[in-house]
N, C-alpha and C. Protein backbone atom coordinates (compact mmCIF):
# COMPACT_ATOMS: atom_id res chain seq x y z
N UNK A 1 4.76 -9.97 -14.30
CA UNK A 1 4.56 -8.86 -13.41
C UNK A 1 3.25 -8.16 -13.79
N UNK A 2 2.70 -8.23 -12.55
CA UNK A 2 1.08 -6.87 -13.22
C UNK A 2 1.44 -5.50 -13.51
N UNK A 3 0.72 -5.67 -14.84
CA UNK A 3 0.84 -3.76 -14.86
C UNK A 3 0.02 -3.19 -14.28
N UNK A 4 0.27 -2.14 -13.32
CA UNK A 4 -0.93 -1.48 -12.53
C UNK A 4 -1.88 -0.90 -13.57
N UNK A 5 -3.11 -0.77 -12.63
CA UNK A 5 -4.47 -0.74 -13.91
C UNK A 5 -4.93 1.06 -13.03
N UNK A 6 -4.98 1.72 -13.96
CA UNK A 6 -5.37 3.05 -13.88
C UNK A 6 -6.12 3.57 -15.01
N UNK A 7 -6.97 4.64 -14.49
CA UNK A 7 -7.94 5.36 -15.15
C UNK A 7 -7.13 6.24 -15.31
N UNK A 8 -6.93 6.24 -17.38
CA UNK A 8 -5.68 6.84 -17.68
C UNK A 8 -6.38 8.81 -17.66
N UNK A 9 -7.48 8.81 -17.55
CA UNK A 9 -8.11 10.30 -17.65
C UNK A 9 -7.72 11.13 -16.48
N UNK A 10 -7.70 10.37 -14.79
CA UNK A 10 -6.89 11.02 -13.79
C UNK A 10 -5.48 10.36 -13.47
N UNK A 11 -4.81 11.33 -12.82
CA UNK A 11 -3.29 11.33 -12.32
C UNK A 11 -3.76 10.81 -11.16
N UNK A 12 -3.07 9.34 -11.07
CA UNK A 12 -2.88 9.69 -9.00
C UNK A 12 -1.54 9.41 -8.36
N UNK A 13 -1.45 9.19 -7.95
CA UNK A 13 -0.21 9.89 -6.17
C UNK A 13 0.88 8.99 -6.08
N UNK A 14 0.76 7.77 -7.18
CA UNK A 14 1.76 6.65 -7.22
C UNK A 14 1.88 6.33 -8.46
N UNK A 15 1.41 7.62 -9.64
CA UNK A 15 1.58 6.89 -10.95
C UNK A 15 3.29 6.90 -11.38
N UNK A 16 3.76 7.69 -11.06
CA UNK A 16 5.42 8.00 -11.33
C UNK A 16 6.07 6.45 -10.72
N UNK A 17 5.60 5.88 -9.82
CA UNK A 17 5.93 4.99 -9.53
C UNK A 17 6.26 3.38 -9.57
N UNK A 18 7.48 2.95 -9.92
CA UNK A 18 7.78 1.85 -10.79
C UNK A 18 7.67 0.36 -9.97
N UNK A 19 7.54 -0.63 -11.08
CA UNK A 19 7.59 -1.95 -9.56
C UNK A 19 9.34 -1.68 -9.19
N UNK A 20 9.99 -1.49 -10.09
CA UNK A 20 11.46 -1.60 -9.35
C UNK A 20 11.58 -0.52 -8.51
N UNK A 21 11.20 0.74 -8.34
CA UNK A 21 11.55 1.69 -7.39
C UNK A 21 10.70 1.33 -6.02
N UNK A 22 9.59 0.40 -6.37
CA UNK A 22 8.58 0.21 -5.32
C UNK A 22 9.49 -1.12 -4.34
N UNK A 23 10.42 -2.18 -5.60
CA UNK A 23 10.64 -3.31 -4.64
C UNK A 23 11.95 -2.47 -3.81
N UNK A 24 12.72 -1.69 -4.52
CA UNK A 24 14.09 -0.90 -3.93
C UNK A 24 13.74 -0.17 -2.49
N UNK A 25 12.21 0.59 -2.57
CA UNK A 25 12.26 1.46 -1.36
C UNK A 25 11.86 0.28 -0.10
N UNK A 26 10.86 -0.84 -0.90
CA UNK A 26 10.71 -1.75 0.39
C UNK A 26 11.69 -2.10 0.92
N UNK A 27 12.86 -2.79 0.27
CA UNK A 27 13.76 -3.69 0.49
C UNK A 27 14.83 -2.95 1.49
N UNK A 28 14.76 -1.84 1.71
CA UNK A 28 15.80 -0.81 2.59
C UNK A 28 14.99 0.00 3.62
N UNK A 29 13.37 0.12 3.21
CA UNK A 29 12.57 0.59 5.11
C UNK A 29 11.54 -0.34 5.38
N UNK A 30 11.14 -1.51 5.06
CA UNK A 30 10.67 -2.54 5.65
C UNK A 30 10.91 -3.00 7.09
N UNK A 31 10.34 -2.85 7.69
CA UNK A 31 10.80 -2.98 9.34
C UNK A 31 9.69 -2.62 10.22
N UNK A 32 9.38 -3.39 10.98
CA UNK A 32 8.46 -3.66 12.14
C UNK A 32 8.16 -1.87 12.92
N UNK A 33 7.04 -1.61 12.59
CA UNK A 33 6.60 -0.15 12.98
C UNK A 33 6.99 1.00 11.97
N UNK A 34 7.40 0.64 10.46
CA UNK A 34 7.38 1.20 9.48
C UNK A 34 6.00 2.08 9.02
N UNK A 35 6.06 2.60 8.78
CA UNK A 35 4.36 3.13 7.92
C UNK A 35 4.67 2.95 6.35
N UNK A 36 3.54 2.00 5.65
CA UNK A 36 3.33 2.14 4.53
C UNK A 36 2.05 3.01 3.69
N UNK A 37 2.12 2.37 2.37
CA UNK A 37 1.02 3.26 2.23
C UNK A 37 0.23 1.91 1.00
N UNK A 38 -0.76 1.81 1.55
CA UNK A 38 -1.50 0.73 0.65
C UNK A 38 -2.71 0.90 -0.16
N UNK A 39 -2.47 1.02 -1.80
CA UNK A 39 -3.24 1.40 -2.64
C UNK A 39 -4.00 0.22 -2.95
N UNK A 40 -5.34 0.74 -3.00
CA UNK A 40 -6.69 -0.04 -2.91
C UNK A 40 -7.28 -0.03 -4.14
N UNK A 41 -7.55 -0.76 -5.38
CA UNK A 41 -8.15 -0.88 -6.46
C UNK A 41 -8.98 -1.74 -6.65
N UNK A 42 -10.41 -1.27 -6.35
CA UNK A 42 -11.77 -2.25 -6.32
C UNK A 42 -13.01 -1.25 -7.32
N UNK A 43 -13.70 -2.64 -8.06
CA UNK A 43 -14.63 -1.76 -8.75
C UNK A 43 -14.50 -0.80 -9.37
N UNK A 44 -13.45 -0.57 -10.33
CA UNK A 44 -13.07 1.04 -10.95
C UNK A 44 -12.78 1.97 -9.81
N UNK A 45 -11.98 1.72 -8.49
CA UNK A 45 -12.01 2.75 -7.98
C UNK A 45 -11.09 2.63 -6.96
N UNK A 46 -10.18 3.68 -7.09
CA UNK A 46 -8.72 4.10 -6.49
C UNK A 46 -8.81 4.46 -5.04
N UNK A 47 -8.15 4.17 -4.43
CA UNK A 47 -7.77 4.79 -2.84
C UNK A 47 -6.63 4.22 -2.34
N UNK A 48 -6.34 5.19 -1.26
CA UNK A 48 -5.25 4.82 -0.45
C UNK A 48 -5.23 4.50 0.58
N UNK A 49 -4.98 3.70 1.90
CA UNK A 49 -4.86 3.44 2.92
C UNK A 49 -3.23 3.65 3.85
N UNK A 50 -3.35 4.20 5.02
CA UNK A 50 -1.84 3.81 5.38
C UNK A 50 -2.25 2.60 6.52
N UNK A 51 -0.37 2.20 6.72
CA UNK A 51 -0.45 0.93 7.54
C UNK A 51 0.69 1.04 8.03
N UNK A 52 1.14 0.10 9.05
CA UNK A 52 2.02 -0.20 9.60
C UNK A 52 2.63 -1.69 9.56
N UNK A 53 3.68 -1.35 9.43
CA UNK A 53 4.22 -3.23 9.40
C UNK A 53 4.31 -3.67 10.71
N UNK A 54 3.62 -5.05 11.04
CA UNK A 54 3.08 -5.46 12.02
C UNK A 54 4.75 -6.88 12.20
N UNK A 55 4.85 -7.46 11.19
CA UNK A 55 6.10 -8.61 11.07
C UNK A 55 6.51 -8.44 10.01
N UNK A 56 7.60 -9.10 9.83
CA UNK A 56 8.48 -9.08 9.05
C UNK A 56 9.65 -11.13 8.85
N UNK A 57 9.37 -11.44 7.96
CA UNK A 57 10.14 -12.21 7.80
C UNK A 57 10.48 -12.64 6.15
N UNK A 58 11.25 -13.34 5.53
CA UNK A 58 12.14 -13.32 4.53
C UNK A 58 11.87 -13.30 3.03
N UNK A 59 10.92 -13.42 3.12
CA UNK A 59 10.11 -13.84 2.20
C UNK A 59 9.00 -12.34 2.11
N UNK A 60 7.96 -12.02 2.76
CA UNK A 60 7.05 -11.61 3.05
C UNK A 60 6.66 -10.84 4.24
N UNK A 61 5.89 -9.80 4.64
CA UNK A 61 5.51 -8.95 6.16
C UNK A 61 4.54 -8.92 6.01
N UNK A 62 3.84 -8.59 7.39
CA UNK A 62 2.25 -8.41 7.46
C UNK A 62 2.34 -6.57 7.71
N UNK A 63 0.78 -6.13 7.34
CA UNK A 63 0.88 -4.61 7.44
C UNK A 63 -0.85 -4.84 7.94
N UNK A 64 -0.67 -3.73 9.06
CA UNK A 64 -2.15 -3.44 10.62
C UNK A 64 -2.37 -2.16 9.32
N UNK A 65 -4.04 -2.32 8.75
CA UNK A 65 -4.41 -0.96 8.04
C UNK A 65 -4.56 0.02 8.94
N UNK A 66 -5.09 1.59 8.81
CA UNK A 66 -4.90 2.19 9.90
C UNK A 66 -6.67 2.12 9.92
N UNK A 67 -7.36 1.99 10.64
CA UNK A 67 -8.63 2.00 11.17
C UNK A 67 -9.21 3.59 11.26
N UNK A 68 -11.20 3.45 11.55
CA UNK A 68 -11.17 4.64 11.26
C UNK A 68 -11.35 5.83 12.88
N UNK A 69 -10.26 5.19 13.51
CA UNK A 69 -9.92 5.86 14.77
C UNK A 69 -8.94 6.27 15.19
N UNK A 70 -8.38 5.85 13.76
CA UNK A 70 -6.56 6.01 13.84
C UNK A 70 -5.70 4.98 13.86
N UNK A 71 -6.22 4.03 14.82
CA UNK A 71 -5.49 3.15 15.46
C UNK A 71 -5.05 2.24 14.28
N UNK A 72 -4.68 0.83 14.57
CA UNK A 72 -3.44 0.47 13.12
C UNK A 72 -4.38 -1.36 13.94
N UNK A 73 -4.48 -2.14 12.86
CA UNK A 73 -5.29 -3.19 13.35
C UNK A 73 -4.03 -4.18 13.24
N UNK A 74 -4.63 -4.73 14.14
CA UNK A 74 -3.44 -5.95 15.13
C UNK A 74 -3.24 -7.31 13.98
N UNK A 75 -3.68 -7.03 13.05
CA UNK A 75 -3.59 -8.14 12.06
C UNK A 75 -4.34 -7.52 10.59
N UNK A 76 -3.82 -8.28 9.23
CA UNK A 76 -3.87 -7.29 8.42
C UNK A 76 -3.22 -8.64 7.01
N UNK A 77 -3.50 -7.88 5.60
CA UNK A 77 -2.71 -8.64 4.34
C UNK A 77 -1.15 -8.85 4.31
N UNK A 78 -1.11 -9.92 4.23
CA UNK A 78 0.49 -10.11 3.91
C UNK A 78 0.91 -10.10 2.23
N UNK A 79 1.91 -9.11 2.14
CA UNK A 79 2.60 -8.75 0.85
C UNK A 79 3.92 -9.33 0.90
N UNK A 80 4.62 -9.15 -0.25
CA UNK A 80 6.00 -9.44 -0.65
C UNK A 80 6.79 -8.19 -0.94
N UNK A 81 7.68 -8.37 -1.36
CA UNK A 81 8.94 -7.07 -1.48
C UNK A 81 8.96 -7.18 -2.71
N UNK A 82 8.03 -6.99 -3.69
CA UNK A 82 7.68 -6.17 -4.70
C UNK A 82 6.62 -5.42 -4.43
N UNK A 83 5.59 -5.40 -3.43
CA UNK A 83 4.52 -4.37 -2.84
C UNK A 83 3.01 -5.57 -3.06
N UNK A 84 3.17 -6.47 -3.54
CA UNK A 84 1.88 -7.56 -4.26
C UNK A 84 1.44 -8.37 -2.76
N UNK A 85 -0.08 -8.45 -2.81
CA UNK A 85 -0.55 -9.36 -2.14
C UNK A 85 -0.09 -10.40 -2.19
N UNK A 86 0.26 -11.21 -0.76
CA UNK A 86 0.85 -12.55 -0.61
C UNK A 86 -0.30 -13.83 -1.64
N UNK A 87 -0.99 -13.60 -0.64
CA UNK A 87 -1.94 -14.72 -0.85
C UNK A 87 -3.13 -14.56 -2.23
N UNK A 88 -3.57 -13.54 -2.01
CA UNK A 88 -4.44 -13.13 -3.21
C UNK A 88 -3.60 -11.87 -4.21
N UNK A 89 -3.09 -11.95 -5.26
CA UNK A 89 -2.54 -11.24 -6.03
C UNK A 89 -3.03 -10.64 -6.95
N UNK A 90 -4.14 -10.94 -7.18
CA UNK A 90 -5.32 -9.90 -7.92
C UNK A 90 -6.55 -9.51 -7.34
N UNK A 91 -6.35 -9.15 -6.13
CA UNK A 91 -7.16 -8.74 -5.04
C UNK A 91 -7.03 -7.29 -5.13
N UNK A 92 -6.38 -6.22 -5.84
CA UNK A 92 -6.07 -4.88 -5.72
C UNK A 92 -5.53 -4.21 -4.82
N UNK A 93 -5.18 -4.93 -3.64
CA UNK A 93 -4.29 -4.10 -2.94
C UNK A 93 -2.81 -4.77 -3.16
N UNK A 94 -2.05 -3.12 -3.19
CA UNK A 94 -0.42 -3.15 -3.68
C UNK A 94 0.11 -2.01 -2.52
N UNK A 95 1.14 -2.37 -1.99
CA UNK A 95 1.93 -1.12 -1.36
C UNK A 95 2.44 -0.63 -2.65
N UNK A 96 2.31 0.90 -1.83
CA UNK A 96 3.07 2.05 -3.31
C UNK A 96 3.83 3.00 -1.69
N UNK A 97 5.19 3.80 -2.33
CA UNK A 97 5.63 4.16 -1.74
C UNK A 97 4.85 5.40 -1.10
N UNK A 98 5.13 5.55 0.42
CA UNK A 98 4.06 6.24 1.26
C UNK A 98 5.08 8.03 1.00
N UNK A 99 4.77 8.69 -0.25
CA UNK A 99 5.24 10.02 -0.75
C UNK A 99 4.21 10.66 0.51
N UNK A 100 4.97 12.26 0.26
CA UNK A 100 3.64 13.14 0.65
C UNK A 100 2.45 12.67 0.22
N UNK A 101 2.14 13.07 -1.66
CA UNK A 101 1.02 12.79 -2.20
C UNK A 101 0.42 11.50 -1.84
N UNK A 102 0.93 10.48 -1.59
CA UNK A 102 0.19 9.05 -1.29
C UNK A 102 -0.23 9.71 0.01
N UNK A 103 0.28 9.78 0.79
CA UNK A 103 -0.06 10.34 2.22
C UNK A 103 -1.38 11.19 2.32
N UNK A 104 -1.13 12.14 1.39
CA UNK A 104 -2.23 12.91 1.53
C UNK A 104 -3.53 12.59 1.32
N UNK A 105 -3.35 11.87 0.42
CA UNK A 105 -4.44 10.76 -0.30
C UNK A 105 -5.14 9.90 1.07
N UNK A 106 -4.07 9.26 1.70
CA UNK A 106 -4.65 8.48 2.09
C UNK A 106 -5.38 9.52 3.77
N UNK A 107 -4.88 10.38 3.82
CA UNK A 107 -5.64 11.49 5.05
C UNK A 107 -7.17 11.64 4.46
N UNK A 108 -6.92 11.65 2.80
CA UNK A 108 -8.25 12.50 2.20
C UNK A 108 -9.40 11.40 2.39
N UNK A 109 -8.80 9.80 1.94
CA UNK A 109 -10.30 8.61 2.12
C UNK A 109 -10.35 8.65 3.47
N UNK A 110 -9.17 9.04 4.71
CA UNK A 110 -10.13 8.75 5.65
C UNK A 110 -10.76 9.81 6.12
N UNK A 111 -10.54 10.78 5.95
CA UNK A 111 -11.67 11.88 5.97
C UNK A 111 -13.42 11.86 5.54
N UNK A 112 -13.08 11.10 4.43
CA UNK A 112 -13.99 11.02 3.57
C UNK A 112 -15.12 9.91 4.30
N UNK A 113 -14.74 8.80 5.49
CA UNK A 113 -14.90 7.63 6.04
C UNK A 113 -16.40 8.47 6.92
């Protein structure tokens, strides 16, 4: 299992957050027009995105990121129900549960866009 990689000097918005509490909350609101929240770790550097689950099947779902118009894109990374990229797994993006604070986070990068 990866240990998530954080810059232990700041707090962010999904550190409380465990792979088992992350595979538990998928495994019970996973569902087609769900909103997630998808944490982005590239280059030393943290963000959040939200998304929507686009499919869903047994194994794995696809999630539409939300674009910077709002809108949610018609195709998107497929993860598993531990929150890990399907296909590329050390690519840095992980679903983390979509809290207020993740939420807010992710209002703040696209503000920031």
């Amino acid at each position: 299992m990866a240990a998530k990689r954080r810059d232990s000097r700041s707090r962010s918005p999904d550190e409380d957050q465990s792979d088992k509490a992350i595979r538990k909350w998928l495994s019970s609101h996973v569902e087609v027009g769900a909103i997630v929240a998808v944490a982005n770790y590239q280059e030393g550097s943290l963000h959040y995105e939200r998304g929507v689950v686009l499919s869903v099947r047994p194994k794995n779902f696809n999630v539409g990121l939300q674009q910077s118009d709002g809108t949610f894109g018609e195709s998107g990374p497929t993860f598993d129900y531990a929150g890990r990229n399907w296909r590329e797994r050390d690519d840095g993006l992980r679903i983390v549960i979509p809290t207020e604070a993740v939420l807010a986070a992710c209002n703040a990068a696209k503000s920031e866009r």
